[in-house]
N, C-alpha and C. Protein backbone atom coordinates (compact mmCIF):
# COMPACT_ATOMS: atom_id res chain seq x y z
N UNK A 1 -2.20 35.66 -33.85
CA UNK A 1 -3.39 36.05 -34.55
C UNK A 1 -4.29 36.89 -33.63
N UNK A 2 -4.61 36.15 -32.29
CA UNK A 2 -5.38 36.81 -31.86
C UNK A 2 -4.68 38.71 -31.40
N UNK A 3 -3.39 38.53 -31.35
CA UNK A 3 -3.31 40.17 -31.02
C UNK A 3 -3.31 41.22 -31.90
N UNK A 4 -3.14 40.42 -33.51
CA UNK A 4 -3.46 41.64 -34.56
C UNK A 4 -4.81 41.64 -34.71
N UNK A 5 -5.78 40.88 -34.25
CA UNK A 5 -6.87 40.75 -34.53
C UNK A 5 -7.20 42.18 -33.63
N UNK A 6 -6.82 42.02 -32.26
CA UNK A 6 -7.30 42.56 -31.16
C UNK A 6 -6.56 44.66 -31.35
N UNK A 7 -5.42 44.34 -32.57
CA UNK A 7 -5.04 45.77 -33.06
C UNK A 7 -3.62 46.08 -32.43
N UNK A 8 -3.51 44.96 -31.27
CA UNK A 8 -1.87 45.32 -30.58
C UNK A 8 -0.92 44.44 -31.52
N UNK A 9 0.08 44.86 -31.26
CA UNK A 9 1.52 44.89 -31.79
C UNK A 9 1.95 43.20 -31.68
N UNK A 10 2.12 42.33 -32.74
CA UNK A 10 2.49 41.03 -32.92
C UNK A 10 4.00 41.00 -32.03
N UNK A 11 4.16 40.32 -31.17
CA UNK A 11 5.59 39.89 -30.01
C UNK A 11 5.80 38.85 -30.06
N UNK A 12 5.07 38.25 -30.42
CA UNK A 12 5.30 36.49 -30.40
C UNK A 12 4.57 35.18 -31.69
N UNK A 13 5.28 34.32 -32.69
CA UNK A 13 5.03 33.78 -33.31
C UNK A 13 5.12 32.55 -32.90
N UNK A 14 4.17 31.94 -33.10
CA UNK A 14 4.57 29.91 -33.05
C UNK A 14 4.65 29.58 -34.29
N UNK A 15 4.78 28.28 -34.14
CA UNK A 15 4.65 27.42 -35.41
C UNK A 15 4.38 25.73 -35.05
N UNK A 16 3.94 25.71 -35.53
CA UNK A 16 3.31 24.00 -35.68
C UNK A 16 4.17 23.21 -36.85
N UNK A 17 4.72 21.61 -36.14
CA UNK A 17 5.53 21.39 -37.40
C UNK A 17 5.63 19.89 -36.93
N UNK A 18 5.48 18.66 -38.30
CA UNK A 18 5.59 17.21 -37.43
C UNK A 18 7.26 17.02 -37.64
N UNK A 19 8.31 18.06 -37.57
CA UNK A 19 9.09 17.65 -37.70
C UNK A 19 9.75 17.61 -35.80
N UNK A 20 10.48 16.56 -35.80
CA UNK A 20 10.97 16.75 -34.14
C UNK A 20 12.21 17.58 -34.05
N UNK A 21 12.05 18.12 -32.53
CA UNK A 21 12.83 19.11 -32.39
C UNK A 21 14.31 19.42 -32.89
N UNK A 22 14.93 17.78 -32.81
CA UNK A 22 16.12 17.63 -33.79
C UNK A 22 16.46 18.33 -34.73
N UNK A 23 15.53 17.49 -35.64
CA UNK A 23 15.16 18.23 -37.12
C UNK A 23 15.00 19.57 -37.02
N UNK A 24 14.17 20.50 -36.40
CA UNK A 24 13.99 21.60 -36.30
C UNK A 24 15.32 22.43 -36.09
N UNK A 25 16.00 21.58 -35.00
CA UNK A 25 17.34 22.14 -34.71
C UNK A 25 18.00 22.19 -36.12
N UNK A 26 18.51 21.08 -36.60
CA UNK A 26 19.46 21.21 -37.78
C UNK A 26 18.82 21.74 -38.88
N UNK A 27 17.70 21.38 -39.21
CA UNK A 27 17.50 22.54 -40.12
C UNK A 27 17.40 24.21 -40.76
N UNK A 28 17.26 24.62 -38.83
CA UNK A 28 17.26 25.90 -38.46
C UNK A 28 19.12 26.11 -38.81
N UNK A 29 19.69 25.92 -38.28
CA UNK A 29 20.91 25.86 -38.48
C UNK A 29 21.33 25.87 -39.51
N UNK A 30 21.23 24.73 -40.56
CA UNK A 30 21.33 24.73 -41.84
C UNK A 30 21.15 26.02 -42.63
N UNK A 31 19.79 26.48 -42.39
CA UNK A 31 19.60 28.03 -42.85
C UNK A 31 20.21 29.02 -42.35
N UNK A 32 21.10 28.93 -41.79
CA UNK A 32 21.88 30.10 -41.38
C UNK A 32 21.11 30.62 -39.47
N UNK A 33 20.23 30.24 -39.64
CA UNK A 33 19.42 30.70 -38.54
C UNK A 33 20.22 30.37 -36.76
N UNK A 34 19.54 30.58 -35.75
CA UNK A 34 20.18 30.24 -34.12
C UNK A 34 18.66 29.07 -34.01
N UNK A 35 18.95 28.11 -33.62
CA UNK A 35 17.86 27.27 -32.84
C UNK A 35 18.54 27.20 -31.50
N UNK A 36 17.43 27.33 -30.42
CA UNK A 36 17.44 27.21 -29.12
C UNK A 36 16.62 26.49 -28.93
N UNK A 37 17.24 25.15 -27.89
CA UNK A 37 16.46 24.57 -27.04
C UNK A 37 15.93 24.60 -26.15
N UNK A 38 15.16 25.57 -26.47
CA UNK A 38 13.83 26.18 -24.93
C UNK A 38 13.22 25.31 -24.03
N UNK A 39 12.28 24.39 -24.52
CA UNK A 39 11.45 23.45 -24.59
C UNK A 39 11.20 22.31 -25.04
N UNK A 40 12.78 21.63 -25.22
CA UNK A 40 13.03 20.29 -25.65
C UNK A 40 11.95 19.18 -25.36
N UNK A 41 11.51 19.13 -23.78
CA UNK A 41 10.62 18.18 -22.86
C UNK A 41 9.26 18.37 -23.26
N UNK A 42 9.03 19.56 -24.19
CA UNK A 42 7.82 19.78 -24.57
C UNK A 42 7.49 19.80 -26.17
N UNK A 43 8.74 19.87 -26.92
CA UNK A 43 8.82 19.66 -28.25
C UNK A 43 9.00 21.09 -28.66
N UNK A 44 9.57 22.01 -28.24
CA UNK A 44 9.86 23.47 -28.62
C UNK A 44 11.30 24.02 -28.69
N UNK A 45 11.53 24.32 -29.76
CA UNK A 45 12.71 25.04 -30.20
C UNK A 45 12.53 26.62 -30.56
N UNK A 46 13.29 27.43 -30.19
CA UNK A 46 13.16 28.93 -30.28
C UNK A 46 14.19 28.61 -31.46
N UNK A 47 13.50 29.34 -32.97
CA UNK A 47 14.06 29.68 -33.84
C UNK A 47 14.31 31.08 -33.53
N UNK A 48 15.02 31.92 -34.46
CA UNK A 48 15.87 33.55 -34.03
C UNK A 48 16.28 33.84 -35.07
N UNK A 49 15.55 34.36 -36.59
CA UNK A 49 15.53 35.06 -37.83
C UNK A 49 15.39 36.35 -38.21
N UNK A 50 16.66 37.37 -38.37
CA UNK A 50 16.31 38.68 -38.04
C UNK A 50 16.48 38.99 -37.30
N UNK A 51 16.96 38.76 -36.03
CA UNK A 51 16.12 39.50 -34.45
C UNK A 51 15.06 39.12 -34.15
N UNK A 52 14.45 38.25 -35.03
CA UNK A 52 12.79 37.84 -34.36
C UNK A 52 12.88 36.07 -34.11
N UNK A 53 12.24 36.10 -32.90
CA UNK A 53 12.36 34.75 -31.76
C UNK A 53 11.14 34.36 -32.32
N UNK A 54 11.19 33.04 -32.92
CA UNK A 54 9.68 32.38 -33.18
C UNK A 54 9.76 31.17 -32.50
N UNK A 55 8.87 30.06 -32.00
CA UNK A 55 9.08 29.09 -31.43
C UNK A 55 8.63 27.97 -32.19
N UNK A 56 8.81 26.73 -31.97
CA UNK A 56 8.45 25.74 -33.45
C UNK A 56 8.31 24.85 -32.24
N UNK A 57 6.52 24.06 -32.39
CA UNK A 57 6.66 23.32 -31.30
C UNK A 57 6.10 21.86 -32.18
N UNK A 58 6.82 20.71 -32.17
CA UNK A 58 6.44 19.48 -32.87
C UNK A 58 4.81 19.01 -32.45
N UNK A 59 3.74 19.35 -33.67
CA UNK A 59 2.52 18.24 -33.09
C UNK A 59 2.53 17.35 -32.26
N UNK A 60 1.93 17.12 -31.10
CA UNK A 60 1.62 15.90 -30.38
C UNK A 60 0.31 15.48 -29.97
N UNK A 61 0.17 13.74 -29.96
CA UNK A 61 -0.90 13.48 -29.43
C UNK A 61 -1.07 13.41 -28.05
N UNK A 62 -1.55 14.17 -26.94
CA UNK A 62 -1.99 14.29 -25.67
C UNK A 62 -2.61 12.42 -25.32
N UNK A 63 -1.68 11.48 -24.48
CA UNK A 63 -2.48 10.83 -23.96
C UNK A 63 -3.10 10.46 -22.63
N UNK A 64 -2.53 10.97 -21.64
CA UNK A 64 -2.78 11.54 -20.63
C UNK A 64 -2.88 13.07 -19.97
N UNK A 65 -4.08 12.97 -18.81
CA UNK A 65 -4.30 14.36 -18.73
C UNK A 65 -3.58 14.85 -17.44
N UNK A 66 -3.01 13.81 -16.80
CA UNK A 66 -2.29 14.32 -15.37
C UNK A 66 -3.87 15.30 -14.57
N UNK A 67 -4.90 14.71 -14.21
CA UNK A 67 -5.77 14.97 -13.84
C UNK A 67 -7.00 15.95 -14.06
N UNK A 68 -6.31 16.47 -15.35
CA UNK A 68 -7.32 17.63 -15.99
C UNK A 68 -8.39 17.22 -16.85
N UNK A 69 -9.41 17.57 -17.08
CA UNK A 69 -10.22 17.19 -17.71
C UNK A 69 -9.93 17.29 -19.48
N UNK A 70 -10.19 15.92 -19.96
CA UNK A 70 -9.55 15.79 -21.43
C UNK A 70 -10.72 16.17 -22.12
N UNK A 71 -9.84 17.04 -23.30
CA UNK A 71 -10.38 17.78 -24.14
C UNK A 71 -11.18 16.93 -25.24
N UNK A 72 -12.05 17.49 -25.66
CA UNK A 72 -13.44 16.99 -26.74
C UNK A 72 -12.65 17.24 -27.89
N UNK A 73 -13.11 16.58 -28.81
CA UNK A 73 -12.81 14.61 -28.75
C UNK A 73 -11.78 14.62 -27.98
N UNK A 74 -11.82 12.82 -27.57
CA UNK A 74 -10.85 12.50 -26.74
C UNK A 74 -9.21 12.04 -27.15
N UNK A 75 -8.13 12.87 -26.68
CA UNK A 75 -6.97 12.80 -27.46
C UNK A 75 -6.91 11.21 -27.72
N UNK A 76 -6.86 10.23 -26.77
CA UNK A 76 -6.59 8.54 -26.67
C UNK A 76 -6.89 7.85 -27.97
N UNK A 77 -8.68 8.54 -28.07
CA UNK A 77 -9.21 7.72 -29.22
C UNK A 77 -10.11 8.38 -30.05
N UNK A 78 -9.76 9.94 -30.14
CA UNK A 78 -10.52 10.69 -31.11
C UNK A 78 -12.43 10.54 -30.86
N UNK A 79 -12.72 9.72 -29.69
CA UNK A 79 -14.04 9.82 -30.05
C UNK A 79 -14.49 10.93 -28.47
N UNK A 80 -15.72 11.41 -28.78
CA UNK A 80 -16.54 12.09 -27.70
C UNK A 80 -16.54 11.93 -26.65
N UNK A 81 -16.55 12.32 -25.90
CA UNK A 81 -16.82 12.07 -24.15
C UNK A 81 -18.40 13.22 -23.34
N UNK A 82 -18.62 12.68 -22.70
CA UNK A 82 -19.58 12.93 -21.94
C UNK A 82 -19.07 14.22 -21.41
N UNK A 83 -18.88 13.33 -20.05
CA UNK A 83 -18.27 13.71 -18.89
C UNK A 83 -17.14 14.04 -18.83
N UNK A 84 -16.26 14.18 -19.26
CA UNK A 84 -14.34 14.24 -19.58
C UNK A 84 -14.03 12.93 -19.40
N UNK A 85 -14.45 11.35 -19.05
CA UNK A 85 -14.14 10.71 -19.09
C UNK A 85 -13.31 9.95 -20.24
N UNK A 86 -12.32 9.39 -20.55
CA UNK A 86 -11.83 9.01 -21.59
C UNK A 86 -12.57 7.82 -22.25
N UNK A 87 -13.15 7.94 -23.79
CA UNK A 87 -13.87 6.60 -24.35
C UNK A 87 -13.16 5.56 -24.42
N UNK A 88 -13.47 4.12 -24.52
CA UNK A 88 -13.10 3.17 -24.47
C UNK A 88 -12.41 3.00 -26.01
């Protein structure tokens, strides 16, 4: 979005999907399509329709931040934080 917005040339599509990468796999398949397991560890499969590489990455809930400051609301428990601290 943001690069047709910005007037340059679309190169790259995602997709958001609660299906897991599995699923993504065989279903891609099913349709005739190539699924690649790009990003298994992260929930991403490179679909390949046409000649065009889209990536399908399964929703997740973030519950740790591995030291980064967690994002507003807090993934754990959906409520606010101050400080980046995680709410109780």
């Amino acid at each position: 979005m943001r690069d047709a917005l910005l007037g340059r040339s679309v190169t790259d599509i995602d997709f958001a999907t609660t299906a897991v990468p599995e699923d993504v796999m065989a279903r891609a398949r099913k349709a005739g399509l190539k699924a690649i397991p790009t990003g298994i560890a992260h929930g991403t499969v490179t679909v390949v329709a046409g000649g065009v590489s889209c990536e399908v990455t399964t929703l997740r809930r973030d519950i740790e931040t591995f030291g980064r400051t967690p994002r507003w609301p807090s993934p754990r428990t959906g409520r606010r934080t101050r400080n980046g601290a995680t709410s109780p």
